[in-house]
Protein backbone atom coordinates (compact mmCIF):
# COMPACT_ATOMS: atom_id res chain seq x y z
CA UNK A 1 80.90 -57.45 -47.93
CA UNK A 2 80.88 -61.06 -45.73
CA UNK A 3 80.18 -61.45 -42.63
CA UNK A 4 79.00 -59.52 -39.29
CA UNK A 5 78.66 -56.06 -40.02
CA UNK A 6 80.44 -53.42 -36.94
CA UNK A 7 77.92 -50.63 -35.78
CA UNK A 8 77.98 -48.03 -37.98
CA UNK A 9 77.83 -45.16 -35.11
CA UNK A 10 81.14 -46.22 -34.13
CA UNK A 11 83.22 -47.24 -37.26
CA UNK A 12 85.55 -44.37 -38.48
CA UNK A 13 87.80 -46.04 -40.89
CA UNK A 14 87.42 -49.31 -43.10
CA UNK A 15 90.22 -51.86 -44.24
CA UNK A 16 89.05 -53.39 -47.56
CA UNK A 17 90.54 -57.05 -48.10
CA UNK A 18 90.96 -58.74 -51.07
CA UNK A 19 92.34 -62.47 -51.04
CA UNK A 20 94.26 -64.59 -53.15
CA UNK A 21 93.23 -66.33 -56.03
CA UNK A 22 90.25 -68.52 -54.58
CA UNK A 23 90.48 -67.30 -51.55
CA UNK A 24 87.53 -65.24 -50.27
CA UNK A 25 86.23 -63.85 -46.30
CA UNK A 26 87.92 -66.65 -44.65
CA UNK A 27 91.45 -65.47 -44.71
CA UNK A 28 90.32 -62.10 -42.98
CA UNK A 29 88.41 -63.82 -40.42
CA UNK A 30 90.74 -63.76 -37.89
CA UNK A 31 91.53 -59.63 -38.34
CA UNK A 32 87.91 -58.96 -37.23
CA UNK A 33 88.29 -56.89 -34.09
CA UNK A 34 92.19 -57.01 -34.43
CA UNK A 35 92.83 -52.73 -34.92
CA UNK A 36 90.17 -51.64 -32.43
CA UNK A 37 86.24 -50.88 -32.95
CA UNK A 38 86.57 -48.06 -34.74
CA UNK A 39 88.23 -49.71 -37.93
CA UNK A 40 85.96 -51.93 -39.72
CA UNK A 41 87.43 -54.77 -41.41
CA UNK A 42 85.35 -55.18 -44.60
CA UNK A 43 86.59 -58.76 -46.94
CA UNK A 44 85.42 -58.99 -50.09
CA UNK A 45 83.67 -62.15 -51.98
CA UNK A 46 84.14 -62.39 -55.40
CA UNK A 47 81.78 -64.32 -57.60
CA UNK A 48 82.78 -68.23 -58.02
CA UNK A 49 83.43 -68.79 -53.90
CA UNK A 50 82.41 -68.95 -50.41
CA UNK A 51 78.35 -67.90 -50.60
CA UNK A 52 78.51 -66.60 -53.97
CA UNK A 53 79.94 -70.23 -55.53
CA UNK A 54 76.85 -70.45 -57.44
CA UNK A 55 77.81 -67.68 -59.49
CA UNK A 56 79.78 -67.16 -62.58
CA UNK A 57 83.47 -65.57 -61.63
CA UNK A 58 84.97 -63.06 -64.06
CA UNK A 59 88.05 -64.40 -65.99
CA UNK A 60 89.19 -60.90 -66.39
CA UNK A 61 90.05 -57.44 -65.01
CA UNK A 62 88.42 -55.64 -67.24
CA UNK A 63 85.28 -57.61 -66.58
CA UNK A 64 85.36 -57.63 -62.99
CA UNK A 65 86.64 -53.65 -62.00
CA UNK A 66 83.07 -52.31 -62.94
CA UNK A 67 80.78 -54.29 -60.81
CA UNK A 68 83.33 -54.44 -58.24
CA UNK A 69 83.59 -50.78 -57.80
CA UNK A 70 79.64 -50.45 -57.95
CA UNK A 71 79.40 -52.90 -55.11
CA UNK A 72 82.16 -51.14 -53.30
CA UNK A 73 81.11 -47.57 -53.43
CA UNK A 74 78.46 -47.49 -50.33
CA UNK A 75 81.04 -49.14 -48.51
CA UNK A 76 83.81 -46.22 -49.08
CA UNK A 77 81.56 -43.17 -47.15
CA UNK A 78 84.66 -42.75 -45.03
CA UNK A 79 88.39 -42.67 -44.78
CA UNK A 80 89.74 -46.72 -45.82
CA UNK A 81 92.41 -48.31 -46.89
CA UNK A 82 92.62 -51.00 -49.11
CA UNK A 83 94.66 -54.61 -48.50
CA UNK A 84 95.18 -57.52 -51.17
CA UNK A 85 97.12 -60.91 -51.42
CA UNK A 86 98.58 -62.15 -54.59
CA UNK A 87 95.78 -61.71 -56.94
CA UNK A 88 94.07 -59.68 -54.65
CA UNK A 89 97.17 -57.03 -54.19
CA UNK A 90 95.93 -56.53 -58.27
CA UNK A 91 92.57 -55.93 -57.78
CA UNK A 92 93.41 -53.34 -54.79
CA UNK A 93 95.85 -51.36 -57.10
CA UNK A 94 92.99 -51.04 -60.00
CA UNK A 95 89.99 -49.89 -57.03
CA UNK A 96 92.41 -47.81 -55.85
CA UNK A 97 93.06 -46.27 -58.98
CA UNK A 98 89.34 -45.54 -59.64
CA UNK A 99 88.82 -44.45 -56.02
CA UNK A 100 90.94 -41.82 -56.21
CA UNK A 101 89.40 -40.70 -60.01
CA UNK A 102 86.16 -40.48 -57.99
CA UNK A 103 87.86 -38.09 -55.06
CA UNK A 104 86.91 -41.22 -52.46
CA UNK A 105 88.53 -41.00 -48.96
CA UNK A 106 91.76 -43.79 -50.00
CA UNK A 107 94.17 -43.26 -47.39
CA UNK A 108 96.36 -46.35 -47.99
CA UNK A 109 97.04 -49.28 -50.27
CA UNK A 110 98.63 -52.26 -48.59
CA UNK A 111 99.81 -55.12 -50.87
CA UNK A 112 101.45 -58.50 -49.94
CA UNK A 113 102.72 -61.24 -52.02
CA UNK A 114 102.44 -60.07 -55.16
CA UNK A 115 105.04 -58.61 -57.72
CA UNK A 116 104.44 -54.99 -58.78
CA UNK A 117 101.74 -54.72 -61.62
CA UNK A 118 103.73 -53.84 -64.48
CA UNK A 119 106.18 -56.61 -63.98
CA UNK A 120 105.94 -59.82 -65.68
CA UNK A 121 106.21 -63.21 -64.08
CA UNK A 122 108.74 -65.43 -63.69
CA UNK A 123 107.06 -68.76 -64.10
CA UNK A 124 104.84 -70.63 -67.17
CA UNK A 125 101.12 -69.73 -66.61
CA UNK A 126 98.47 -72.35 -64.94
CA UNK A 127 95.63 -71.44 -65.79
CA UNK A 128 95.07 -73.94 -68.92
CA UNK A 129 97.22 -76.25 -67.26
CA UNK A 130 95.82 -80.06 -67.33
CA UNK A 131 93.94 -81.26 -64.31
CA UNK A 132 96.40 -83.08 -62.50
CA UNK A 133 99.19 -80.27 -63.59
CA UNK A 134 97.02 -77.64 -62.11
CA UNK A 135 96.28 -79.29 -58.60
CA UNK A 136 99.98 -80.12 -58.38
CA UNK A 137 100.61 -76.57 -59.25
CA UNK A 138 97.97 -75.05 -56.88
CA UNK A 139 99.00 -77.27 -54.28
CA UNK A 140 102.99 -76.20 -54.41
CA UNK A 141 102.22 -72.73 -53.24
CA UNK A 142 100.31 -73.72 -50.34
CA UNK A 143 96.94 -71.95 -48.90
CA UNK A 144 94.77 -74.45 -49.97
CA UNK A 145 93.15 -76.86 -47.93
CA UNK A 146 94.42 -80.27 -47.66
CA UNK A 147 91.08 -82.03 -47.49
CA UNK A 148 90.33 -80.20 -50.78
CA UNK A 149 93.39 -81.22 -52.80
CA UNK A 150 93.22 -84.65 -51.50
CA UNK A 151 89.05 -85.28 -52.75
CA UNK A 152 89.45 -85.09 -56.05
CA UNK A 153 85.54 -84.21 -56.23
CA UNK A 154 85.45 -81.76 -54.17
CA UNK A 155 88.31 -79.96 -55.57
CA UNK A 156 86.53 -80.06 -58.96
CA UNK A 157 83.98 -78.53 -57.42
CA UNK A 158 86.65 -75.48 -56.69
CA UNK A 159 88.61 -75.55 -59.94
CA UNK A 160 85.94 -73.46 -62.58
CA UNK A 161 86.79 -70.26 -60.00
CA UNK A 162 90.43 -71.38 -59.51
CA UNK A 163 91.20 -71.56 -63.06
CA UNK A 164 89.16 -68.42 -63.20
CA UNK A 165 91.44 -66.26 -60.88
CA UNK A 166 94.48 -67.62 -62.31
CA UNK A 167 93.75 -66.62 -65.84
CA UNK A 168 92.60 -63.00 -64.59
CA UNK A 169 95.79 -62.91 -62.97
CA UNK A 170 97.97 -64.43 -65.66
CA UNK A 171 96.84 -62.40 -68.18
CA UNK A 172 96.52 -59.00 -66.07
CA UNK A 173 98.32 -55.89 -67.43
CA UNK A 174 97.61 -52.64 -65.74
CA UNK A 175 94.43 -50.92 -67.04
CA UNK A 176 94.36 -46.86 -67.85
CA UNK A 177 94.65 -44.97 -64.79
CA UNK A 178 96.86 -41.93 -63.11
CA UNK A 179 99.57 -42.58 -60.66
CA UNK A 180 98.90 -42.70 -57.60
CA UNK A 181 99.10 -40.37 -54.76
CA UNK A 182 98.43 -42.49 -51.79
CA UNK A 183 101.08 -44.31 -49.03
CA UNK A 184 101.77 -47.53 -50.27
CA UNK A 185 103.53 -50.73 -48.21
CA UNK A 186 103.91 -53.81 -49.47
CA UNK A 187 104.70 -57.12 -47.19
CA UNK A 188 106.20 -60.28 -48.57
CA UNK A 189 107.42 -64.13 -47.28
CA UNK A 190 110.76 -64.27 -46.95
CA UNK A 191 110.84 -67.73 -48.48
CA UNK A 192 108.17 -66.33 -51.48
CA UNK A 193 108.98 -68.23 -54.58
CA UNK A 194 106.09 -66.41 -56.34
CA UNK A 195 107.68 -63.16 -55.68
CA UNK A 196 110.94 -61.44 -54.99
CA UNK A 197 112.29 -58.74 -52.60
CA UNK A 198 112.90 -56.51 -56.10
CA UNK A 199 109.70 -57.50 -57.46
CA UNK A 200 107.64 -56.42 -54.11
CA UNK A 201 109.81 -53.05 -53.99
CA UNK A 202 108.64 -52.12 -57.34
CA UNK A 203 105.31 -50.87 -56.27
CA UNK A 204 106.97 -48.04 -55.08
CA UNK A 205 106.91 -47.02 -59.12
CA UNK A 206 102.48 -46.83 -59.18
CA UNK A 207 102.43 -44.15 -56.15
CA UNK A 208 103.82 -40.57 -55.90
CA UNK A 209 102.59 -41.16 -52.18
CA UNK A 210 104.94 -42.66 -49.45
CA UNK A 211 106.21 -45.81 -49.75
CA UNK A 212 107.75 -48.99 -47.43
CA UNK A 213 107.94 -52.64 -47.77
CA UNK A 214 108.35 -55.44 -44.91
CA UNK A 215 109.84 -59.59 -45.37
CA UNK A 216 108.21 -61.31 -42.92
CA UNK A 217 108.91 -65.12 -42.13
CA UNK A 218 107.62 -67.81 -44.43
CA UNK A 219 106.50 -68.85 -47.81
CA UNK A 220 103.81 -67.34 -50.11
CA UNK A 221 100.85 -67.92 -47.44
CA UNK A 222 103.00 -66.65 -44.41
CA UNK A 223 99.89 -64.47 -43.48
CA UNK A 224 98.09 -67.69 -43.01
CA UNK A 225 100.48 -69.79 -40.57
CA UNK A 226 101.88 -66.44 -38.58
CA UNK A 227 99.01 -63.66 -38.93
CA UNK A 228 100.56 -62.06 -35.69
CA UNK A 229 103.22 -59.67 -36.76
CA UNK A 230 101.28 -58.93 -40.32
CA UNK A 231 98.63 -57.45 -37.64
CA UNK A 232 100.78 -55.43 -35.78
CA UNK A 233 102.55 -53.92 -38.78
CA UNK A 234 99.12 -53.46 -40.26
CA UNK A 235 97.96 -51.73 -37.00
CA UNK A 236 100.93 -49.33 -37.40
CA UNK A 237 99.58 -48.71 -40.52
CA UNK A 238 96.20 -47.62 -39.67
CA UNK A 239 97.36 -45.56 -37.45
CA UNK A 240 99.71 -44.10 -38.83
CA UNK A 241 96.37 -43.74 -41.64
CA UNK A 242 94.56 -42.24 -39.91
CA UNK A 243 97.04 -40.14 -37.91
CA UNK A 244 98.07 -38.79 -40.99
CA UNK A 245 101.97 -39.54 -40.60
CA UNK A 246 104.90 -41.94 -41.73
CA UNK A 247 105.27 -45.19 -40.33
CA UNK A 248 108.80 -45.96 -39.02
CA UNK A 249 109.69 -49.79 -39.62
CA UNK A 250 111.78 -51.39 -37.13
C-alpha cells in the first residue's frame, strides 16, 4: 500500500484501488480523506512504477494474482471494497474472486472504464506496437502526462511497464474462479472510446450480487479531469456498503 497510512483504531472499512495501465497511487491521491475517517483509502503499486520502478512488472495475470493477493491479505482484516480503472477494473474482478474463496470481508466491487472480462476488445492490440505507434497510441486515450509523451527519454524510461500492462491486459481472459456474490457497479465516460455502455453493463454477468452502472461526463480518464461526482457516487456506495442496502441512482 502507498502512501500515509490512517490510524488503525479508527478505520472500519478499506477501499482498495487499482489504476490503469501505468498508472499507480497518484490517481487515488486526491480520494484520501474524501468518504470520512473511518474508510481507509488503500492504492495499490504494482511493480514497474511510482517507488517500485526499479522492479520487474508482471506481463501477465497469472503471474501477478499470487503475489498480489499475498501482499493484499493483511490489508483485508476488515469489511473493503475493491475499485479498478481499465486494467485495474481486471485485476479487482480476479482479487475479488480469490477473496471471496478465502471467506474475506468483500463487500463491493466497483469497476470503471473497462469492458466486462469475458468480452473481447474492439480494437488491434498495442502492446508490440512500434515505438512511435505505441506513444501515439498511449497518448490518444489520454491520462498520461504531457511532459512525459513529449521527452522522448523520459517516456522510454516509462514504456518497459507500459508495454507491460498492456500485454497483461491484451492478452487477459478470465482465470478459474466461482461467480460472484458481491454488489457490483460499474462507472464509465460517456465519450469512452475504449468501452461501451453494453460492454460496461456486462459485468452484471460475473456477480449473483446486486448490480448498477453510472455514464458520467467525459472520455476514458473522466475520473481524472472531474473526480467530483465519481466521489459522491462512490460515497453512496460505501455507504450503502457498509449499511448493508441498495444504492438508488439518480
Amino acid at each position: 500500500m502507498a502512501g500515509r497510512r490512517a490510524d488503525p483504531a479508527t478505520v472500519k472499512f478499506r477501499l482498495i484501488g487499482l489504476a490503469h495501465a501505468g498508472g499507480g497511487s497518484t490517481l487515488f491521491a486526491p480520494w484520501r480523506g474524501a468518504f470520512g475517517p473511518e474508510v481507509e483509502v488503500c492504492p495499490v503499486v504494482l511493480p514497474g512504477r511510482e517507488a517500485r520502478m526499479g522492479e520487474a512488472p508482471y506481463r501477465s495475470m497469472e503471474a501477478l494474482i499470487g503475489p498480489l493477493m499475498e501482499a493484499l491479505l493483511p490489508e483485508l482484516d476488515v469489511p473493503f471494497a475493491l475499485f479498478g480503472h481499465s486494467m485495474g477494473s481486471i485485476v479487482a474482478f480476479e482479487v475479488a474472486r480469490r477473496a471471496e474463496a478465502l471467506g474475506l470481508p468483500l463487500r463491493q466491487l466497483l469497476v470503471s472504464g473497462r469492458r466486462a472480462p469475458h468480452l473481447r476488445s474492439r480494437r488491434p492490440p498495442v502492446h508490440a506496437m512500434e515505438n512511435d505507434a505505441f506513444l501515439a497510441a498511449i497518448g490518444s486515450l489520454g491520462g498520461t502526462p504531457p511532459q512525459v509523451l513529449q521527452d522522448e527519454q523520459l517516456f522510454r524510461t516509462f514504456m518497459p511497464s507500459l508495454r507491460a500492462d498492456f500485454e497483461l491486459n491484451e492478452r487477459y481472459t478470465p482465470l478459474t474462479g466461482r461467480t460472484l456474490l458481491c454488489d457490483m457497479a460499474a462507472f464509465m465516460g460517456r465519450d469512452d472510446t475504449e468501452v461501451s455502455e453494453t460492454e460496461l453493463m456486462a459485468w452484471r454477468e460475473v456477480t449473483a450480487g446486486r448490480f448498477s452502472h453510472s455514464v458520467l461526463e467525459g472520455n476514458h480518464f473522466y475520473l481524472l479531469d472531474q473526480p467530483q461526482r465519481l466521489l459522491a457516487l462512490l460515497g453512496r456506495h460505501l455507504k450503502s456498503a457498509r449499511d448493508d442496502r441498495a444504492v438508488v441512482i439518480d
